[in-house]
Protein backbone atom coordinates (compact mmCIF):
# COMPACT_ATOMS: atom_id res chain seq x y z
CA UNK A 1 112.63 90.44 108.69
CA UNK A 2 111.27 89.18 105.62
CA UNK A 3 107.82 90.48 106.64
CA UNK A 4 109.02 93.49 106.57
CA UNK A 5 110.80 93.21 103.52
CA UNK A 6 107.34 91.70 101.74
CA UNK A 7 106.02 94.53 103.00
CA UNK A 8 108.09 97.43 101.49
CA UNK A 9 108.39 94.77 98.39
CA UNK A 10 104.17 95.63 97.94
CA UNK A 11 104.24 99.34 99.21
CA UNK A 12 106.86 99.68 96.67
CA UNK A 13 104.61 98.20 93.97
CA UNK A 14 101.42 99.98 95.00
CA UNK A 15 102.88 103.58 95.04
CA UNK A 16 105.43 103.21 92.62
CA UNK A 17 104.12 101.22 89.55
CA UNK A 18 99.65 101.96 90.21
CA UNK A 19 100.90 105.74 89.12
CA UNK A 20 102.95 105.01 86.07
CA UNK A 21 100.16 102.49 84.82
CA UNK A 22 97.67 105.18 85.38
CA UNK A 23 99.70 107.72 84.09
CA UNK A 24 100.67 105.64 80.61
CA UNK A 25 97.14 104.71 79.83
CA UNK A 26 95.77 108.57 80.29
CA UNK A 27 98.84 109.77 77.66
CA UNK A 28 97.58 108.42 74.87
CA UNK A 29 93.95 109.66 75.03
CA UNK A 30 95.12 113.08 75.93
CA UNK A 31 97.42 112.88 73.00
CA UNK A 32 94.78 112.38 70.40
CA UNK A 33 93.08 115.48 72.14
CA UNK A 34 96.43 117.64 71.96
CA UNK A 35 97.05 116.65 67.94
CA UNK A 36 93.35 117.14 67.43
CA UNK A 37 93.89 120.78 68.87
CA UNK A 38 97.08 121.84 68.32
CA UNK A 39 97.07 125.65 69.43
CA UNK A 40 95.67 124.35 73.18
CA UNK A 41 98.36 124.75 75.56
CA UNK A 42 96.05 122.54 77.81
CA UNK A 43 96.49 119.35 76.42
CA UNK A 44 100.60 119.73 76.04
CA UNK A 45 100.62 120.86 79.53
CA UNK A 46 98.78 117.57 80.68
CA UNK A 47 100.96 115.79 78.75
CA UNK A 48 104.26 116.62 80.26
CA UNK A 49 102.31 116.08 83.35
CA UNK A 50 101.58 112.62 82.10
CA UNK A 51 104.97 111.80 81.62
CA UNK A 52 107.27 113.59 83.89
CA UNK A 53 104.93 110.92 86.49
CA UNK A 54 105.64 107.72 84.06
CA UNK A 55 109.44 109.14 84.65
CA UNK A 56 109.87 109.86 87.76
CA UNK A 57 107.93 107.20 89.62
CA UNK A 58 109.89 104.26 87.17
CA UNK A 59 113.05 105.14 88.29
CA UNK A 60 110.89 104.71 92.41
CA UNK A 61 109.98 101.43 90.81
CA UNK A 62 114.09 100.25 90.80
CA UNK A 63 112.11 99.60 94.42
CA UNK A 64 110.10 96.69 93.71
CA UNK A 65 112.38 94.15 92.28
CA UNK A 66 114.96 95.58 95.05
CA UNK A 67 112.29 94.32 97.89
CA UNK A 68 111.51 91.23 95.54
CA UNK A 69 114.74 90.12 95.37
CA UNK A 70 115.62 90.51 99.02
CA UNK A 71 112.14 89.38 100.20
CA UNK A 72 112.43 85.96 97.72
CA UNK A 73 115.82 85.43 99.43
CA UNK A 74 114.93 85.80 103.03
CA UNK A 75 111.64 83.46 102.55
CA UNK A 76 114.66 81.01 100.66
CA UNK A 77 112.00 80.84 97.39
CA UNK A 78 114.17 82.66 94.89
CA UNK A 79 114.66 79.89 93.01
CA UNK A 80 111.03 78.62 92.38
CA UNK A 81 109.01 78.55 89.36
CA UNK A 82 106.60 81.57 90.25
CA UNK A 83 109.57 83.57 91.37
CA UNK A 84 111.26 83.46 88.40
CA UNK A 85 108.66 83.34 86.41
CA UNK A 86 107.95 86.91 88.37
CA UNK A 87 111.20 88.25 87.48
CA UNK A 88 111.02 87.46 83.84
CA UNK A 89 107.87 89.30 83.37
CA UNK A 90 108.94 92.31 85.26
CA UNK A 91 111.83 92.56 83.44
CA UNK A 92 110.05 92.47 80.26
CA UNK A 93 107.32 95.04 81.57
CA UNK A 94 110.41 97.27 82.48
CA UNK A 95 112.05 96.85 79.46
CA UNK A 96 108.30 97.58 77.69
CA UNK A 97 108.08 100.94 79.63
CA UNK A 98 111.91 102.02 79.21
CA UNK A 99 112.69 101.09 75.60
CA UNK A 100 108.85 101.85 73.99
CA UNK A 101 106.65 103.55 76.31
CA UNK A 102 109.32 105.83 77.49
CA UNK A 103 110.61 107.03 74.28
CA UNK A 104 107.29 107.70 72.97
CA UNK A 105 105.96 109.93 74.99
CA UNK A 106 109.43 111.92 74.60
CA UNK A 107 109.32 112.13 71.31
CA UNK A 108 105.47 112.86 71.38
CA UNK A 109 106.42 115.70 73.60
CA UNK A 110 109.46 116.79 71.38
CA UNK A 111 107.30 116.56 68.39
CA UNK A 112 110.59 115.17 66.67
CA UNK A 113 108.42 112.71 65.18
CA UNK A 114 104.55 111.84 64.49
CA UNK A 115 103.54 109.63 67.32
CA UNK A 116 100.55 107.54 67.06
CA UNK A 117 98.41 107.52 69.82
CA UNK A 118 97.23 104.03 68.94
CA UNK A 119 100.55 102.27 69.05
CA UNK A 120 101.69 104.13 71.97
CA UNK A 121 98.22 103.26 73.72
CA UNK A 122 98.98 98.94 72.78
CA UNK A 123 102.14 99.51 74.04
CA UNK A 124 101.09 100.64 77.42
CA UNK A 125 98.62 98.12 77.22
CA UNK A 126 101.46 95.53 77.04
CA UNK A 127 102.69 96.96 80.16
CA UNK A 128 99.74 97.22 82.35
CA UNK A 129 98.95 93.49 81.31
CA UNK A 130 102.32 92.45 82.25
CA UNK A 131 102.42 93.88 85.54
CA UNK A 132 99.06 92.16 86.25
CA UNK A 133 100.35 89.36 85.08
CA UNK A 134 103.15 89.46 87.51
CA UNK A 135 100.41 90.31 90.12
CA UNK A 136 98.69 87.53 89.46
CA UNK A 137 101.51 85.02 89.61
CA UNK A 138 102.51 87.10 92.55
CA UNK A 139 99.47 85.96 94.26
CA UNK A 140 98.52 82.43 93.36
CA UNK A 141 102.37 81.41 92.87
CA UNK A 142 101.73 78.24 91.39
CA UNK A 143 104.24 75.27 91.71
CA UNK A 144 104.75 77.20 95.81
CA UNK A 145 105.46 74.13 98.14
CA UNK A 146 105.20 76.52 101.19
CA UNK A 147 101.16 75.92 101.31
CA UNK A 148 100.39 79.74 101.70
């Protein structure tokens, strides 16, 4: 079973957080081209685009930690160093995309307030490198006494 698990655990992760990474980094760039031209529709169509993805596939991302959790328990590793280590970093990338990268993009789309591409971009640059980070760890799980 927890093959199975592992293995919805990294479908979950390749579907649901490769799109809002992509997604994130292309907003800001198509941002600077929407302020630059403010009468093309083109741009601000893109860009609800852009984050009606980031949206939609975080909330499919509830997945991965879901799968993580159960697939950590049924391998009986959810207590090691890499595993937590794991969960603290996703929790911070989630709480990087819900609290900053999120809200951005809103307001950028509600034009309630001047959004700078540039912080918004370092922002989702946070993200991305935290979810490689987690990858990473993920992968070479230091401090694992199981030898894989």
């Amino acid at each position: 079973m927890a093959k199975l698990f592992l293995i919805l655990h990294v479908l979950a992760a390749v579907i649901a957080i490769g799109p809002v990474a992509v997604a994130a980094s292309m907003f800001p760039a198509t941002l600077r081209r929407a302020q630059a031209a403010p009468g093309d529709a083109e741009p601000l169509a893109m860009l609800r685009t852009l984050h009606r993805i980031c949206r939609v596939y975080a909330a499919v991302g509830l997945a991965v930690p879901a799968f993580g959790f159960t697939t950590a328990s049924a391998l009986g590793v959810l207590g090691d160093a890499w595993v937590i280590v794991s969960i603290v970093l996703t929790a911070i990338a989630a709480a990087v995309l819900v609290l900053l990268v999120l809200p951005a993009q809103h307001g950028a789309l509600a034009a309630a307030r001047d959004v700078a591409p540039g912080r918004l971009a370092m922002q989702t640059g946070l993200f991305n490198v935290l979810w490689a980070a987690v990858t990473i760890v993920m992968i070479v799980r230091p401090g694992s006494t199981t030898g894989v």
